[in-house]
C-alpha atoms as a PDB file:
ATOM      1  CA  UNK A   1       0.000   0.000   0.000  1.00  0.00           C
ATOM      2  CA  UNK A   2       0.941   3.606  -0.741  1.00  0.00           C
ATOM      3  CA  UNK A   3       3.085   5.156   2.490  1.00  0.00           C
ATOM      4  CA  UNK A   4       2.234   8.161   4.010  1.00  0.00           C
ATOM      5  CA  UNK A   5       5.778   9.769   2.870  1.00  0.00           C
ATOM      6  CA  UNK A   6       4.857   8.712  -0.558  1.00  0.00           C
ATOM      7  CA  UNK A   7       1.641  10.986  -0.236  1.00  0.00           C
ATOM      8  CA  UNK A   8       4.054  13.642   1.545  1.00  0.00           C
ATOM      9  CA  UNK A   9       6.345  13.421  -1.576  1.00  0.00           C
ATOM     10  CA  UNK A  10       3.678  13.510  -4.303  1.00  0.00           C
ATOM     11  CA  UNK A  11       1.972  16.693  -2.655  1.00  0.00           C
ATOM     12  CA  UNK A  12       5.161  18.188  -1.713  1.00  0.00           C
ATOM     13  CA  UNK A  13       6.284  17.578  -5.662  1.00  0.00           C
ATOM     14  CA  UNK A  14       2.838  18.717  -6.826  1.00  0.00           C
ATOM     15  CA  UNK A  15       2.550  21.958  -5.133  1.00  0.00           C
ATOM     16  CA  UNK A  16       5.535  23.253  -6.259  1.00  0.00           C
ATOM     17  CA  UNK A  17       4.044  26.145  -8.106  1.00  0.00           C
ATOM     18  CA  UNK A  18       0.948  26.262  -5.720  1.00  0.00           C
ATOM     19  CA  UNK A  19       0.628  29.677  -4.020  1.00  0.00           C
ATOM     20  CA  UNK A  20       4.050  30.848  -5.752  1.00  0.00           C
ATOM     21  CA  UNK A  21       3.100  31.602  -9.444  1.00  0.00           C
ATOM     22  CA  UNK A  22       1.103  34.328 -10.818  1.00  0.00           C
ATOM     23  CA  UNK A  23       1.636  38.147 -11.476  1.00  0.00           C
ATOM     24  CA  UNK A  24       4.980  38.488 -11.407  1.00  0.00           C
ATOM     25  CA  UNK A  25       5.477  35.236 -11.809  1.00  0.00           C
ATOM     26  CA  UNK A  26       4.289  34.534 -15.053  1.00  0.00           C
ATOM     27  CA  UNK A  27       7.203  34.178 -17.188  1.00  0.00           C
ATOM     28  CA  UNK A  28       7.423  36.291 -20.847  1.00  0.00           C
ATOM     29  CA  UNK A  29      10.403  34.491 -21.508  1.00  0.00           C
ATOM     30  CA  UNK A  30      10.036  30.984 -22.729  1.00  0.00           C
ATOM     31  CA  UNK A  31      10.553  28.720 -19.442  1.00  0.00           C
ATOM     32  CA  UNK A  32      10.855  24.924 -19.392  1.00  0.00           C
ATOM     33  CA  UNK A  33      12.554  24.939 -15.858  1.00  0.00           C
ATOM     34  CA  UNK A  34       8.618  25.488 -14.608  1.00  0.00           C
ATOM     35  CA  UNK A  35       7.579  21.958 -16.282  1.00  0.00           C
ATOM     36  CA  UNK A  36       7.500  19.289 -12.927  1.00  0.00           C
ATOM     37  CA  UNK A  37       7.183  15.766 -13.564  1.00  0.00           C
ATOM     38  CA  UNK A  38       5.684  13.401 -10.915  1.00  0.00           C
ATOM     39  CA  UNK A  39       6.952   9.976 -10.653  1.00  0.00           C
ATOM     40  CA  UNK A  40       3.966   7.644 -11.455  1.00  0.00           C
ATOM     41  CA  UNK A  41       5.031   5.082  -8.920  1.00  0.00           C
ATOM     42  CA  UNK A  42       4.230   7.373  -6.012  1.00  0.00           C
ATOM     43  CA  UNK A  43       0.457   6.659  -6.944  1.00  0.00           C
ATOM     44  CA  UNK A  44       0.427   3.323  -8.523  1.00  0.00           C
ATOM     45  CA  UNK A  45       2.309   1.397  -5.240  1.00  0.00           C
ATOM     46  CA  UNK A  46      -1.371   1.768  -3.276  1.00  0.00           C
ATOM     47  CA  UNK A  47      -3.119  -0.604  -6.278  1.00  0.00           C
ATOM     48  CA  UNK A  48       0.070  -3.211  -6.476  1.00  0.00           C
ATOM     49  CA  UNK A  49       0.422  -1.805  -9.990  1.00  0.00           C
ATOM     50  CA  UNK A  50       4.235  -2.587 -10.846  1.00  0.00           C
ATOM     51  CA  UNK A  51       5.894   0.338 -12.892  1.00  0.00           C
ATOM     52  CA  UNK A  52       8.184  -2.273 -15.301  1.00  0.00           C
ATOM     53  CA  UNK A  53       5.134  -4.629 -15.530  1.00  0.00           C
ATOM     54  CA  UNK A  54       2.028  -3.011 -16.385  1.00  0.00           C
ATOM     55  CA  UNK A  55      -1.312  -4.880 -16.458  1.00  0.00           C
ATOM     56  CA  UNK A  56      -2.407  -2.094 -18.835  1.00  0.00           C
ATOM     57  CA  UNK A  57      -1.354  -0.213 -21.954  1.00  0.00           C
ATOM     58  CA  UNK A  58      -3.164   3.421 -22.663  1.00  0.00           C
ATOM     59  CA  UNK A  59      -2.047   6.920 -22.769  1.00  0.00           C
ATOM     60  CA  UNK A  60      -2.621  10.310 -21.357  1.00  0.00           C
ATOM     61  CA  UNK A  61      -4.101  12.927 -23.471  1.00  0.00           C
ATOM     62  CA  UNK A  62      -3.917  16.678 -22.683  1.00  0.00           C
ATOM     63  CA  UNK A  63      -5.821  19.420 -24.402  1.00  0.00           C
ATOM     64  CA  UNK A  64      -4.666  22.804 -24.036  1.00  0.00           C
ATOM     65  CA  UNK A  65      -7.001  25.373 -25.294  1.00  0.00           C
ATOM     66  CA  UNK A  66      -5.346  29.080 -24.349  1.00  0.00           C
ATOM     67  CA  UNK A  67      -1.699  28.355 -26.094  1.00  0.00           C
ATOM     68  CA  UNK A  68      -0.086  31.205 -28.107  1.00  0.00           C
ATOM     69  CA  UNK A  69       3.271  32.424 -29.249  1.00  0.00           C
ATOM     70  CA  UNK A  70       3.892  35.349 -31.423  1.00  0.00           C
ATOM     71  CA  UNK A  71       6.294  35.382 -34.742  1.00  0.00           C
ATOM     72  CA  UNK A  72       9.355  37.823 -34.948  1.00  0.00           C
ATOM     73  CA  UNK A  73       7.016  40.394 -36.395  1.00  0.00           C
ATOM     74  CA  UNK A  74       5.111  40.255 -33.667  1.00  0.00           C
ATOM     75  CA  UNK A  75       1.902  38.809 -35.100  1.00  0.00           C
ATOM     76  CA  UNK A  76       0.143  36.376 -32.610  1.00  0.00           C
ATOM     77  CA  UNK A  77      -0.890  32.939 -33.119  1.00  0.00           C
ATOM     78  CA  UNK A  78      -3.359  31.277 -31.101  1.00  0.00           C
ATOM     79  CA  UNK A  79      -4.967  27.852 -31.131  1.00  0.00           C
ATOM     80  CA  UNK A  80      -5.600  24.664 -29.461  1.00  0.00           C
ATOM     81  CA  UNK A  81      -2.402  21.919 -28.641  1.00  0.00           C
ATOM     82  CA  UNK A  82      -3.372  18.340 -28.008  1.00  0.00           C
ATOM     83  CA  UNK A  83      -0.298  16.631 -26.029  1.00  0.00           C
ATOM     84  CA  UNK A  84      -0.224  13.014 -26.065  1.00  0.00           C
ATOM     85  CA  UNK A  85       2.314  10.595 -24.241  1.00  0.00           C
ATOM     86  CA  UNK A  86       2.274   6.383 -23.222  1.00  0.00           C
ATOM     87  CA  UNK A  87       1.312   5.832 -19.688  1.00  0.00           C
ATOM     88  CA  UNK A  88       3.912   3.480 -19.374  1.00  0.00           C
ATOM     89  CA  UNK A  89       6.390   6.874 -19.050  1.00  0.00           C
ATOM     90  CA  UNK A  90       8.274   7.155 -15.251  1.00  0.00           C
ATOM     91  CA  UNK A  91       6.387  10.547 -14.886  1.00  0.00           C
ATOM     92  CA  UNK A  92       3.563  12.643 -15.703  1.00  0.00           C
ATOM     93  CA  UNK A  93       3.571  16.269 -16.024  1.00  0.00           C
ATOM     94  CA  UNK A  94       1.721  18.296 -13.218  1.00  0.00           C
ATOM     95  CA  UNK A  95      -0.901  20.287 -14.403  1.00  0.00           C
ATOM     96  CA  UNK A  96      -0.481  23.954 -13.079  1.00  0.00           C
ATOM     97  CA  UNK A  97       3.425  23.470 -14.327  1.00  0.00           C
ATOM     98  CA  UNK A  98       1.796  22.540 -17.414  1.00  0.00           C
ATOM     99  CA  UNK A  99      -0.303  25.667 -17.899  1.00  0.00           C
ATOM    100  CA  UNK A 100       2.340  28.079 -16.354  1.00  0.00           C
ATOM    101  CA  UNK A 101       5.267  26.552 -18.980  1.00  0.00           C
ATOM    102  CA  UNK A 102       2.647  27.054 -21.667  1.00  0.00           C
ATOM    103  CA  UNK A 103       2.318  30.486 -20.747  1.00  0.00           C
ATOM    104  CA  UNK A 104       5.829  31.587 -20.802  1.00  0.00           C
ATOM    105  CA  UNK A 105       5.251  31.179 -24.960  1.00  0.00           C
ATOM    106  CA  UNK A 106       2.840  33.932 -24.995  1.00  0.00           C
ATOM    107  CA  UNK A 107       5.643  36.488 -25.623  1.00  0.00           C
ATOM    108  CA  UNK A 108       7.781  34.355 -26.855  1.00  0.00           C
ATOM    109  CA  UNK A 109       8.930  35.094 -30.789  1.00  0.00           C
ATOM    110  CA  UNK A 110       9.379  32.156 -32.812  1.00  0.00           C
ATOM    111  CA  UNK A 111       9.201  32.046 -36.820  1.00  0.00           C
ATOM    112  CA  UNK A 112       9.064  34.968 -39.164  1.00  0.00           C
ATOM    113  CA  UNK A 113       5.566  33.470 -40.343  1.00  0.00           C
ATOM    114  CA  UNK A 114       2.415  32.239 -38.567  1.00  0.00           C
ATOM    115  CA  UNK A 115       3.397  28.309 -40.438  1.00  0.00           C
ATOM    116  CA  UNK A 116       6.849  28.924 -39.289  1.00  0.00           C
ATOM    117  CA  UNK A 117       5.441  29.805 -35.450  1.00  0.00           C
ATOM    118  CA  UNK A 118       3.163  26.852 -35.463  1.00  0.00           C
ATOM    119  CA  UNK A 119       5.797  24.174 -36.218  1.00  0.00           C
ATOM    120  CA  UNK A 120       8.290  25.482 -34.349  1.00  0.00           C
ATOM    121  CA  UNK A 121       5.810  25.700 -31.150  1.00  0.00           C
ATOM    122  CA  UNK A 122       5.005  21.917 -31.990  1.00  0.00           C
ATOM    123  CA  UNK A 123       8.233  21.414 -31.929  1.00  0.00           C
ATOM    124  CA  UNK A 124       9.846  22.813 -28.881  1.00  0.00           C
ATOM    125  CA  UNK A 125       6.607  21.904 -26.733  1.00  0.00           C
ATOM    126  CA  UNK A 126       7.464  18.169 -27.375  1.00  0.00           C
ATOM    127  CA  UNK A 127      11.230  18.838 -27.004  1.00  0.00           C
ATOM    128  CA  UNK A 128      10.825  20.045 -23.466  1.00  0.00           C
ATOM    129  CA  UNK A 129       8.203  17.898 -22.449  1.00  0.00           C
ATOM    130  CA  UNK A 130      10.125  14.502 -24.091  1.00  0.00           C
ATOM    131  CA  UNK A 131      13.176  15.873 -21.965  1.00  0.00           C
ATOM    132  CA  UNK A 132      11.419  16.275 -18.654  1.00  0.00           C
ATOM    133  CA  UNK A 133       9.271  13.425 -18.879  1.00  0.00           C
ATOM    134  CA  UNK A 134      11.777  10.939 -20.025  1.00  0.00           C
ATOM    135  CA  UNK A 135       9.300   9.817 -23.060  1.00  0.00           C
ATOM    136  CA  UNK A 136       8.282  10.632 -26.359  1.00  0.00           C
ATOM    137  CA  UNK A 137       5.864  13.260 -25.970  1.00  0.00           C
ATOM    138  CA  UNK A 138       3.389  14.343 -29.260  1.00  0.00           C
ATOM    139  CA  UNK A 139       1.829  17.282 -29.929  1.00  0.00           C
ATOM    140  CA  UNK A 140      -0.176  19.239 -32.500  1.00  0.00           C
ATOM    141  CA  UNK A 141      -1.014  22.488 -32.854  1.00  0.00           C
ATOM    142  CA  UNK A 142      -4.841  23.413 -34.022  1.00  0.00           C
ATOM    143  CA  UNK A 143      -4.963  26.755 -34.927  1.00  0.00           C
ATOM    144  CA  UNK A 144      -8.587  25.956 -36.371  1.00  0.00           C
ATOM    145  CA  UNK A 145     -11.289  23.935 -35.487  1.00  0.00           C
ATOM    146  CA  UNK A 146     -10.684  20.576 -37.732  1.00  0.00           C
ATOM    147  CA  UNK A 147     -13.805  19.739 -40.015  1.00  0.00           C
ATOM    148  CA  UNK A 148     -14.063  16.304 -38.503  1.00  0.00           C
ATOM    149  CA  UNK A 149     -14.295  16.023 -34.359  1.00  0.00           C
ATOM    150  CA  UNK A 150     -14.002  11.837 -33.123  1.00  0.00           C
ATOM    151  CA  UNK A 151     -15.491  10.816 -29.756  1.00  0.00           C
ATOM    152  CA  UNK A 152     -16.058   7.761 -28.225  1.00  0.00           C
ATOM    153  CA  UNK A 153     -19.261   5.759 -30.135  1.00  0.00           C
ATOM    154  CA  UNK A 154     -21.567   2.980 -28.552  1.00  0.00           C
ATOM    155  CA  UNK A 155     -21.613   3.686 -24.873  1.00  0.00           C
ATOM    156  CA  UNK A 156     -24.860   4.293 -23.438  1.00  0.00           C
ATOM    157  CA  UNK A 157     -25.173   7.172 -20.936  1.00  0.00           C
ATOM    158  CA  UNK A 158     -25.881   4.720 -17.752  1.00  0.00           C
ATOM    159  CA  UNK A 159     -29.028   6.748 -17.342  1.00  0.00           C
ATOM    160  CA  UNK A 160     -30.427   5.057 -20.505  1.00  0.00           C
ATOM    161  CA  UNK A 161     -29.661   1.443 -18.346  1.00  0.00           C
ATOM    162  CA  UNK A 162     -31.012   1.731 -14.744  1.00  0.00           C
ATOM    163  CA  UNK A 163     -32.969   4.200 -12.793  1.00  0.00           C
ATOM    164  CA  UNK A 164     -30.669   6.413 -11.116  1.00  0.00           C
ATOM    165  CA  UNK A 165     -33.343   7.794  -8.530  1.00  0.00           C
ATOM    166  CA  UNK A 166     -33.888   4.024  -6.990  1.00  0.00           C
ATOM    167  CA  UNK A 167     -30.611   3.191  -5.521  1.00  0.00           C
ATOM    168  CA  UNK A 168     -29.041   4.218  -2.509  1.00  0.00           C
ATOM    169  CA  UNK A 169     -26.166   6.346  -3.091  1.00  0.00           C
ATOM    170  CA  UNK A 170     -24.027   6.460   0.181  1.00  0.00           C
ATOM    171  CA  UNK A 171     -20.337   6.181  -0.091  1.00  0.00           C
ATOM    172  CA  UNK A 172     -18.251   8.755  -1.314  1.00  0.00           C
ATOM    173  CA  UNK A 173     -14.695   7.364  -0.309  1.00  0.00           C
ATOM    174  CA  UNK A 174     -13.509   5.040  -3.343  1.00  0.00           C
ATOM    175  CA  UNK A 175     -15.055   2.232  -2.067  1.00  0.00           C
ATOM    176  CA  UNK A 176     -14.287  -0.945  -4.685  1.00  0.00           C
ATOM    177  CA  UNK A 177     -16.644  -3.200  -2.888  1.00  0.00           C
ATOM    178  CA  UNK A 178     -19.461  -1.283  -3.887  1.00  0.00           C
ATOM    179  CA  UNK A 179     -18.952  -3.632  -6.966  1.00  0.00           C
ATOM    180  CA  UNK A 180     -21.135  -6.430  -7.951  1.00  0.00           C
ATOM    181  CA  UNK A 181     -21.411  -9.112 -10.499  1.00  0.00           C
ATOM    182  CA  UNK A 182     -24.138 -10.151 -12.327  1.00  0.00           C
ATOM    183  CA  UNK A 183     -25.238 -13.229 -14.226  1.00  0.00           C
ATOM    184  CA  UNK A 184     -24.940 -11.506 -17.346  1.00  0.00           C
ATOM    185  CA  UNK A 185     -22.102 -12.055 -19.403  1.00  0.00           C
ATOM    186  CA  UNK A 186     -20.580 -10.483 -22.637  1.00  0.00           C
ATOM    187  CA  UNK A 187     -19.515  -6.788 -23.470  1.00  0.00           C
ATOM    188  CA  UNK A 188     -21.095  -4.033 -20.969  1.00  0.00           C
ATOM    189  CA  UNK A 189     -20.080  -0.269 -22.234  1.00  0.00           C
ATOM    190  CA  UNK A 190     -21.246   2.753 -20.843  1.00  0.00           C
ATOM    191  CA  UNK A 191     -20.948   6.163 -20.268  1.00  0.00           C
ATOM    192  CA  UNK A 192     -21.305   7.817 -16.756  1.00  0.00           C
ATOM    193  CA  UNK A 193     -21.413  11.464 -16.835  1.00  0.00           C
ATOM    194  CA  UNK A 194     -21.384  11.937 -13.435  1.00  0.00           C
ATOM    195  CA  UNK A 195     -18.083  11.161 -12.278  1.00  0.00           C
ATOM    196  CA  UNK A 196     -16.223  13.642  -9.643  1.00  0.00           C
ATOM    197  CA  UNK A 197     -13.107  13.646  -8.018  1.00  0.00           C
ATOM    198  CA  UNK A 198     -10.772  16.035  -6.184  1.00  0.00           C
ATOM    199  CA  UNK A 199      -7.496  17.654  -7.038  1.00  0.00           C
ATOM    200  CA  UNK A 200      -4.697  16.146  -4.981  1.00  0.00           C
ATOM    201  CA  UNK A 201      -3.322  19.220  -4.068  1.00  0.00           C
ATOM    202  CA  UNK A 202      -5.820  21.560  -3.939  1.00  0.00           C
ATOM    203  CA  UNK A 203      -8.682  19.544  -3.421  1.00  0.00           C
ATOM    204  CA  UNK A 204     -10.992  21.643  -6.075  1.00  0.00           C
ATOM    205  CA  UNK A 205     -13.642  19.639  -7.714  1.00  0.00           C
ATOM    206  CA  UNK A 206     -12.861  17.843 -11.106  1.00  0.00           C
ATOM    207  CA  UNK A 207     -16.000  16.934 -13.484  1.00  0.00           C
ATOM    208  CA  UNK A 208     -15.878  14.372 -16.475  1.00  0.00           C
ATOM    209  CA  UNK A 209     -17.330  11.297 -17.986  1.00  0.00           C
ATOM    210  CA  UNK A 210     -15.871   8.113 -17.480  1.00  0.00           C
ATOM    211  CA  UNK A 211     -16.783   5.528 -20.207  1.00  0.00           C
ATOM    212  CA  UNK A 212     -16.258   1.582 -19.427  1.00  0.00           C
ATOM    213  CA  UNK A 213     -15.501  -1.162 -21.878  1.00  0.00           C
ATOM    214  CA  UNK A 214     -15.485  -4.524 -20.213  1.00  0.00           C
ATOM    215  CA  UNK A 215     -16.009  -8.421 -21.231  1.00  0.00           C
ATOM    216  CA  UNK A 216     -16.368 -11.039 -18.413  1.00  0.00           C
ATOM    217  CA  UNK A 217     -18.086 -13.846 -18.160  1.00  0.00           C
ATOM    218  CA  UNK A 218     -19.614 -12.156 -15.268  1.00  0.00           C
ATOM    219  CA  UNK A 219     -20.389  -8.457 -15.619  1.00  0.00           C
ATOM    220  CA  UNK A 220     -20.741  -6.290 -13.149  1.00  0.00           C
ATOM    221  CA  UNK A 221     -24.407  -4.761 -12.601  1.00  0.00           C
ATOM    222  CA  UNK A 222     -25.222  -1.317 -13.739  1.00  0.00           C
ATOM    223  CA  UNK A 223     -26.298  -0.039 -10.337  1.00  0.00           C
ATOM    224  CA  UNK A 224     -23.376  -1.145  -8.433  1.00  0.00           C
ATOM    225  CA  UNK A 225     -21.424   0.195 -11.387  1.00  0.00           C
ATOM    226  CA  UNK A 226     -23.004   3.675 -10.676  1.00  0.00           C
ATOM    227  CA  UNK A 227     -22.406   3.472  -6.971  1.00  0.00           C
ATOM    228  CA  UNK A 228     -18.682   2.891  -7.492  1.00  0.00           C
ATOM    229  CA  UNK A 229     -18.153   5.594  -9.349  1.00  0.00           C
ATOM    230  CA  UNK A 230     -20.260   8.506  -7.033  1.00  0.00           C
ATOM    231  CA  UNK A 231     -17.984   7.014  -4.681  1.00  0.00           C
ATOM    232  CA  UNK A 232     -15.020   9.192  -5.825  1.00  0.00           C
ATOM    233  CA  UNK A 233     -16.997  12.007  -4.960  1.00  0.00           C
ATOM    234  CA  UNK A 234     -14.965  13.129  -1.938  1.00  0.00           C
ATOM    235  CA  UNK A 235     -11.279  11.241  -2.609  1.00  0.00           C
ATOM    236  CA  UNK A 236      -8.631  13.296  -3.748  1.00  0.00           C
ATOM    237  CA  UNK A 237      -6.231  12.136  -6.777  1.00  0.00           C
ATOM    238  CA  UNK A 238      -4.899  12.822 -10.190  1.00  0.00           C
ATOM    239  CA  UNK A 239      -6.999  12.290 -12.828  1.00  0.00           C
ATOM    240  CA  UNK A 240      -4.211   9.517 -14.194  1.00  0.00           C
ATOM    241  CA  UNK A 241      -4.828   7.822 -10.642  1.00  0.00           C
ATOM    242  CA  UNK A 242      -8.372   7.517 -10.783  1.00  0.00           C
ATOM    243  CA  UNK A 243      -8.063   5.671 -13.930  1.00  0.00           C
ATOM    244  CA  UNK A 244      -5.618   3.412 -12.603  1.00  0.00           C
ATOM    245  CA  UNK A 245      -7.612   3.030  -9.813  1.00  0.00           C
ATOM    246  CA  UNK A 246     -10.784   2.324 -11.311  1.00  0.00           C
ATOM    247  CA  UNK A 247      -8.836   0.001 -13.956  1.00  0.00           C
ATOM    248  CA  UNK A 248      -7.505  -2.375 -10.978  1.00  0.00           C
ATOM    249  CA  UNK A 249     -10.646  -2.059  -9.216  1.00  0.00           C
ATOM    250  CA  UNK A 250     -12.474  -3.818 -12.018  1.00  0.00           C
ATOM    251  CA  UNK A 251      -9.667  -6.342 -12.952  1.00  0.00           C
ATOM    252  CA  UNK A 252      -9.546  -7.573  -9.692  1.00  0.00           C
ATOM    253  CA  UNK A 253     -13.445  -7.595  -8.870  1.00  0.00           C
ATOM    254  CA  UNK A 254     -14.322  -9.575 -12.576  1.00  0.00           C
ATOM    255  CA  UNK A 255     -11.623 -10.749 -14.396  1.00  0.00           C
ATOM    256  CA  UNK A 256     -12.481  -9.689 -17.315  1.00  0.00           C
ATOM    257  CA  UNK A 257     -11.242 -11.034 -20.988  1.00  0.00           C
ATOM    258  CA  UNK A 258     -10.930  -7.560 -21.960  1.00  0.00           C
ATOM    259  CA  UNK A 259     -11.473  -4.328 -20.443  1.00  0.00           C
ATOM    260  CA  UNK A 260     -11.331  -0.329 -21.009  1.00  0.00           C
ATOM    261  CA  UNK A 261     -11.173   2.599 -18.866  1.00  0.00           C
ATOM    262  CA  UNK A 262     -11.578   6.119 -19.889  1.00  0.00           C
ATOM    263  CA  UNK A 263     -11.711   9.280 -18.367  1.00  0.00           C
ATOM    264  CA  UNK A 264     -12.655  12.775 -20.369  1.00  0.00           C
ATOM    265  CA  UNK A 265     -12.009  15.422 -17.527  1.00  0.00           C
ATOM    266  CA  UNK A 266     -13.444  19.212 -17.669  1.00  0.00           C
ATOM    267  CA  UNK A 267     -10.564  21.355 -18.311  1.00  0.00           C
ATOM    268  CA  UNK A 268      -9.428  23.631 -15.510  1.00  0.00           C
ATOM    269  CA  UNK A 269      -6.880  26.704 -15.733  1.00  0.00           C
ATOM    270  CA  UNK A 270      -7.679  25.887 -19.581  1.00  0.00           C
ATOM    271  CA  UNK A 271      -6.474  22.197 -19.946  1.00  0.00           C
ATOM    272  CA  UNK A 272      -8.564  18.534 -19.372  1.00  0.00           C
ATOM    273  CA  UNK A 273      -6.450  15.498 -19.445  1.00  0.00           C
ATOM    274  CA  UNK A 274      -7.922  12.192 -20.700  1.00  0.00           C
ATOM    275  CA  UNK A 275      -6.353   9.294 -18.940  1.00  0.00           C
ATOM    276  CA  UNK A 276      -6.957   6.265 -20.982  1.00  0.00           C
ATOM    277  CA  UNK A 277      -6.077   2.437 -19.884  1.00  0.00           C
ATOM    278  CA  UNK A 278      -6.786  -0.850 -21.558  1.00  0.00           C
ATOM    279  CA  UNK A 279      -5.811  -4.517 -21.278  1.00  0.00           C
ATOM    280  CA  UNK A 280      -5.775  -4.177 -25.284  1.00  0.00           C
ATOM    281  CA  UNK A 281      -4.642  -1.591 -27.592  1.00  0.00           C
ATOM    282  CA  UNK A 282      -6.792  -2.622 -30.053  1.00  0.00           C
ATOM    283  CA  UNK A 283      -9.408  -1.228 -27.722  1.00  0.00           C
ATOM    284  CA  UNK A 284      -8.321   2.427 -28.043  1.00  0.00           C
ATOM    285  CA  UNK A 285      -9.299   4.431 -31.131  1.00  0.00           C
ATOM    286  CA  UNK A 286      -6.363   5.047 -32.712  1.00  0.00           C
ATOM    287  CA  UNK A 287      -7.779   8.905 -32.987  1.00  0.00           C
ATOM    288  CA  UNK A 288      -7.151   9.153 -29.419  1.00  0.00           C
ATOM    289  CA  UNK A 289      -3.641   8.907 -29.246  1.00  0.00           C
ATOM    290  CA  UNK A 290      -2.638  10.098 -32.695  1.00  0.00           C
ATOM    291  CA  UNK A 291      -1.977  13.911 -31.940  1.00  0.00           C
ATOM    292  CA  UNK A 292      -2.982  14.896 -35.539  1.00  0.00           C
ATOM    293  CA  UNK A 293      -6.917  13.856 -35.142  1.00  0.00           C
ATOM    294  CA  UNK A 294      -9.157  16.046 -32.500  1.00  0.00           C
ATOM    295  CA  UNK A 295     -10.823  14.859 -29.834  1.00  0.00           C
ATOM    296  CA  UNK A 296     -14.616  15.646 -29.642  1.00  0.00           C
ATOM    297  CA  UNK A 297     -15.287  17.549 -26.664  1.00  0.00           C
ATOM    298  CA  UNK A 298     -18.065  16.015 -23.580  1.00  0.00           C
ATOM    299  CA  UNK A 299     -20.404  18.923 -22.303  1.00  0.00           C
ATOM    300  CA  UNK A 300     -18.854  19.403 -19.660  1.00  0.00           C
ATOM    301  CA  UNK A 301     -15.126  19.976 -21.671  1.00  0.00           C
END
């Protein structure tokens, strides 16, 4: 299980901008000095989950919407950067080092032309990030919206499978035994739009949809499904973690043949990250992790 001075570390790496950046601190030169990686171990030792023997493949997906440089005329380019790296990576990036790296290209001149500014952006974004992260890092730069948005087809908002106003929803602390199996078996997807967490550091309240892709001889029920997942209401983790989590959770409790996990956070501070885990790859649209296609956005994106 996860220590207590593993917590103390991950917080005390995580909040290293927290409280200390803004104003003055906002960089106009470009920065990547602010860019803090988190070892993924300090989070995955609580679920047994073995850094150099993953029972998952997947990625993490970042979508930065406020990202601008200017070109050595001055002219300012402005669009959207999707940032995509393998969740089998050492480290993730922190969020708020994210944004605050990000920033320090506002003022930044690169490229005599807005073509020249783009690629060069791509380019030094997944420079820095490759370096501090220790992985190939991908990125793409959307300057317009793309005439073709993908999302995530065939999962039924869990509304559309159980009555949400008839069961009991009382935990709000993680709790994996909230889990139950059925006598069904086959493929179960589905979408719940309801999922909250917390911020690890800060503890402010993160929104998304979580979708489920899972094949077991026996599945688990819809209800109890829905109970798990209002139970990380109140627990505070990275959005990365709570995929994990939720990924282990459902290995252990089923078994499954074959099995999905997805999370589409709300961005905050003008970024959502998209945590995505699977026992296959074939499972995950190749759209999702291929920077040059755009991810449809959830309502709450």
């Amino acid at each position: 299980m996860i220590t207590s001075t593993n917590q103390e570390t991950v917080v005390k790496i995580a909040s290293t901008h927290l409280g200390q950046k803004g104003g003055e601190g906002y960089s106009e030169v470009l920065d990547p000095s602010l860019l803090v990686a988190i070892p993924r171990y300090l989070n995955r030792e609580t679920y047994e989950i073995d850094d150099d023997n993953l029972p998952f493949t997947g990625y993490d997906v970042w979508n930065a919407y406020e990202v601008s440089a200017i070109t050595t005329k001055g002219r300012p380019v402005v669009g959207m950067l999707k940032i995509v790296y393998r969740a089998d990576s050492k480290y993730h990036v922190e969020s708020k080092s994210l944004k605050l790296y990000l920033n320090s290209l506002n003022m930044t001149r690169i490229g005599e032309t807005g073509e020249e500014c783009i690629k060069l952006l791509e380019t030094i974004v997944s420079g820095d990030l490759s370096a501090v992260l220790g992985t190939e890092v991908k990125v793409k730069f959307f300057e317009n919206t793309p005439e073709k948005e993908y999302l995530l087809e065939g999962y039924p908002r869990i509304q559309t499978l159980t009555d949400l106003d008839n069961i009991e929803l009382t935990t709000y602390k993680s709790d994996q035994y909230q889990l139950e199996k059925s006598s069904k078996n086959g493929i179960l997807k589905v979408d719940i739009d309801f999922l909250r967490s917390n911020c690890r550091v800060t503890n402010q309240p993160d929104f998304g949809n979580m979708y489920i892709h899972i094949e077991a001889d026996n599945l688990p029920t819809v209800d109890s499904l829905a109970k798990y997942v209002v139970s990380h209401r109140q627990v505070s983790h990275f959005h990365e973690e709570i995929a994990e989590m939720t990924y282990i959770h459902l290995l252990k409790a089923f078994n499954p043949e074959k099995l999905m996990v997805t999370c589409l956070y709300s961005r905050r501070g003008g970024i959502d990250i998209n945590p995505i885990r699977s026992t296959h790859i074939e499972l995950i649209p190749e759209w999702f992790y291929k920077p040059e296609y755009k991810i449809q956005k959830t309502l709450k994106q």
